[in-house]
C-alpha atoms as a PDB file:
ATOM      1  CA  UNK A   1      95.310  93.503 103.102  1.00  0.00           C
ATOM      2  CA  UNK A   2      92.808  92.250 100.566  1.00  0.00           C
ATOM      3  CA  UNK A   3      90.688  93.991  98.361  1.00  0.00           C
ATOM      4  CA  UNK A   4      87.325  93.093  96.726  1.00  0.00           C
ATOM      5  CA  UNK A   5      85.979  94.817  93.714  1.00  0.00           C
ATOM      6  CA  UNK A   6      82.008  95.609  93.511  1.00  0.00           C
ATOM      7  CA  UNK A   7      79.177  97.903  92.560  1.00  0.00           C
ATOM      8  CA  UNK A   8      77.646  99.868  95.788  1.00  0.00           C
ATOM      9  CA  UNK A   9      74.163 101.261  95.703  1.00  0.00           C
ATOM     10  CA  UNK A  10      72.283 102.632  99.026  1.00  0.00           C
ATOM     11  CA  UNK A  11      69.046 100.260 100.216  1.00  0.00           C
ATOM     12  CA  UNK A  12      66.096 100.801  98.058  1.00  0.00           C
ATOM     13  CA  UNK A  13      67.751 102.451  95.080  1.00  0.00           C
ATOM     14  CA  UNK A  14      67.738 100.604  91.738  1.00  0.00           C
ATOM     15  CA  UNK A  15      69.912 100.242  89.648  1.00  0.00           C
ATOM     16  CA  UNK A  16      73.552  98.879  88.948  1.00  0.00           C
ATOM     17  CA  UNK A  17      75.293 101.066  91.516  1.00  0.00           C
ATOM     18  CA  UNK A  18      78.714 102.635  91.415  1.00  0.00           C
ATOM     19  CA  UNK A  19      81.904 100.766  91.051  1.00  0.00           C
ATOM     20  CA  UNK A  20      84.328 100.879  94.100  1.00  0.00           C
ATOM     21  CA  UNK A  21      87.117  98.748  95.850  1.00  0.00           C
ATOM     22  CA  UNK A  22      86.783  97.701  99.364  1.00  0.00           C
ATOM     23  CA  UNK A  23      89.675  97.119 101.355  1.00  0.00           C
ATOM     24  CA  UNK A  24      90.015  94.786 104.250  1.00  0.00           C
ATOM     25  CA  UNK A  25      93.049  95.684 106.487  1.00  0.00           C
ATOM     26  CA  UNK A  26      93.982  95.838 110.054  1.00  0.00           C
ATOM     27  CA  UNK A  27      90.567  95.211 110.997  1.00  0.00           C
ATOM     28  CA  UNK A  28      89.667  98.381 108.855  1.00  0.00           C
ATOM     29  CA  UNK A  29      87.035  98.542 106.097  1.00  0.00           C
ATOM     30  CA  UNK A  30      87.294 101.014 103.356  1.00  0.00           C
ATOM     31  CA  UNK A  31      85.017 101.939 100.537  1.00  0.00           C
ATOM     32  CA  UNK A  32      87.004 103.556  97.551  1.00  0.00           C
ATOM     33  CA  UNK A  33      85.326 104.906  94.058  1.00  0.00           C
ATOM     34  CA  UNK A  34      88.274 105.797  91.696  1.00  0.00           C
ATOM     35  CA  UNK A  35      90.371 108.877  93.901  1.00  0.00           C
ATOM     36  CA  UNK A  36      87.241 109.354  96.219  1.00  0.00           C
ATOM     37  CA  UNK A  37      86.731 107.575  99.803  1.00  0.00           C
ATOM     38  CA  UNK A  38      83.468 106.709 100.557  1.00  0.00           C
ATOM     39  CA  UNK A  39      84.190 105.702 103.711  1.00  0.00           C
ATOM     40  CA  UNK A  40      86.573 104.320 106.085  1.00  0.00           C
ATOM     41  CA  UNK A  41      85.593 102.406 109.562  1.00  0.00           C
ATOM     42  CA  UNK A  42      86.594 100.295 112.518  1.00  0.00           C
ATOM     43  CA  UNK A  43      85.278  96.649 112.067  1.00  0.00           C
ATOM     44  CA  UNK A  44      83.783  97.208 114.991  1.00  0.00           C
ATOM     45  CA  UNK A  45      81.703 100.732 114.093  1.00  0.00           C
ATOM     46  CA  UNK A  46      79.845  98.293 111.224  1.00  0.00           C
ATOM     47  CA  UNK A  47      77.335  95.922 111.062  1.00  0.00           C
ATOM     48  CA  UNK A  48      78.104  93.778 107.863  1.00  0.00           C
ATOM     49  CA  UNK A  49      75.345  90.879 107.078  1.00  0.00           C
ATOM     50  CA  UNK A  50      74.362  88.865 103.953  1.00  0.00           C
ATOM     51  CA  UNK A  51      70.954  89.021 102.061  1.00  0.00           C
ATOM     52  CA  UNK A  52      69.836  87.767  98.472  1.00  0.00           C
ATOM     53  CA  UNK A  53      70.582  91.176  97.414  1.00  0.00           C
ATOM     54  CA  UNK A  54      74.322  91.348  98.102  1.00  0.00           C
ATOM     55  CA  UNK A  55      76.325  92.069 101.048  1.00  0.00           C
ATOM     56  CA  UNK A  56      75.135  94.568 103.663  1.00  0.00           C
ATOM     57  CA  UNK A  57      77.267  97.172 105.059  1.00  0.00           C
ATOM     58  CA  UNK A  58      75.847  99.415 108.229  1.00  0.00           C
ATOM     59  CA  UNK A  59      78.029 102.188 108.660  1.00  0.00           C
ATOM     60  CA  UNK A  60      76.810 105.797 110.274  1.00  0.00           C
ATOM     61  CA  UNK A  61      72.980 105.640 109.851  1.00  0.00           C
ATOM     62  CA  UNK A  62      73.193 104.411 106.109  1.00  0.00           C
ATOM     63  CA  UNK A  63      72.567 100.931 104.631  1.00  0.00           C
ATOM     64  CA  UNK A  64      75.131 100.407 101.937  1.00  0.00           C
ATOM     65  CA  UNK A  65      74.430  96.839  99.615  1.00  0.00           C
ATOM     66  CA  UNK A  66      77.686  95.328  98.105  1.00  0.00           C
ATOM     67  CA  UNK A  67      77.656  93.487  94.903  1.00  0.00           C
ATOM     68  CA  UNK A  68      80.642  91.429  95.190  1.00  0.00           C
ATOM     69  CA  UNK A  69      81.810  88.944  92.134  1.00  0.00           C
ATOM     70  CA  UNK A  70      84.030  87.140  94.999  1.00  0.00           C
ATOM     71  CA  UNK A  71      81.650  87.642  97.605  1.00  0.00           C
ATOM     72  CA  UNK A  72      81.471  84.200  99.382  1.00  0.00           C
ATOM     73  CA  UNK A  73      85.819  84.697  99.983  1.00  0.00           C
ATOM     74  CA  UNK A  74      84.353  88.340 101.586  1.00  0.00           C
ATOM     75  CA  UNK A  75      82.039  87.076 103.913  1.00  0.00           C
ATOM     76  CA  UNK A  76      84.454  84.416 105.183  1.00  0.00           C
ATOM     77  CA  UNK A  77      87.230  86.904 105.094  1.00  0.00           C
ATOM     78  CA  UNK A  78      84.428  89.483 107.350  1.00  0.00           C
ATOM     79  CA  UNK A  79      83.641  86.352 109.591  1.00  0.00           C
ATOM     80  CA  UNK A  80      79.867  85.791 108.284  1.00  0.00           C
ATOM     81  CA  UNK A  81      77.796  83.151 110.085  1.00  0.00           C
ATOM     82  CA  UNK A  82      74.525  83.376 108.121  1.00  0.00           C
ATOM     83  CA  UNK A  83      74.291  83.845 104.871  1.00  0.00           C
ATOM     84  CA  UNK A  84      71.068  82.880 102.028  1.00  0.00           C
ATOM     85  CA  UNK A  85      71.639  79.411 101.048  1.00  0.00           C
ATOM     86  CA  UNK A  86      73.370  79.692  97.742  1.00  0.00           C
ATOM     87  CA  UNK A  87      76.273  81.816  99.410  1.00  0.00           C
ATOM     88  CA  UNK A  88      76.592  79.663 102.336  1.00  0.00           C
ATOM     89  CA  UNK A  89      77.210  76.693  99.671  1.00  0.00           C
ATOM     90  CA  UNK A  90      79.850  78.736  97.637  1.00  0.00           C
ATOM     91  CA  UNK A  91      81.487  79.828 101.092  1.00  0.00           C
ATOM     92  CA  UNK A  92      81.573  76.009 102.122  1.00  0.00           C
ATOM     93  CA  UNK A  93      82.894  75.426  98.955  1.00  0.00           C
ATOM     94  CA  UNK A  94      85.566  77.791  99.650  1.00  0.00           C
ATOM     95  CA  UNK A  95      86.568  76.115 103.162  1.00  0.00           C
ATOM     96  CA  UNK A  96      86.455  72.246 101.713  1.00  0.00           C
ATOM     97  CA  UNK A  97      89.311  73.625  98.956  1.00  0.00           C
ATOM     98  CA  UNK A  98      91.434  75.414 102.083  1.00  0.00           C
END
């Protein structure tokens, strides 16, 4: 299991979000904020893309945008193709050092 430490916000709100832990694990992904889920989904019930705003998380009819401080080891960890250029170099980065 890993777990990734960030600020969550919905699209279109400003602002420095909330802080929350998401958890990668048996193709699960879980959204925690101290004691309180925010969610919990199948891999497969998400649509998870990168923009210059932070990570994108579709889950349930909500847009949810990740702040991650290790987010290019996320979106290699989530399988990411496409990514805006200055991620894509820090996740290539991450694969020449593996």
């Amino acid at each position: 299991m890993s777990s990734y430490e960030a600020s969550l916000r919905l699209l279109g709100e400003d602002g420095p979000g909330i802080p929350v832990v998401i958890d990668l694990r048996d193709d699960r992904l879980g959204i925690t904020s101290g004691e309180i889920e925010i969610g919990d989904w199948s891999r497969a019930e998400v649509r998870i893309n990168a923009d210059v705003d932070g990570i994108h998380v579709r889950a349930e009819g909500e847009e949810l945008v990740l702040d991650l401080e290790r987010d290019a080891e996320f979106a290699l960890e989530v399988g990411l193709r496409q990514a805006p250029p200055l991620l894509r170099r820090r996740m290539a980065q991450l694969m020449r050092t593996d």
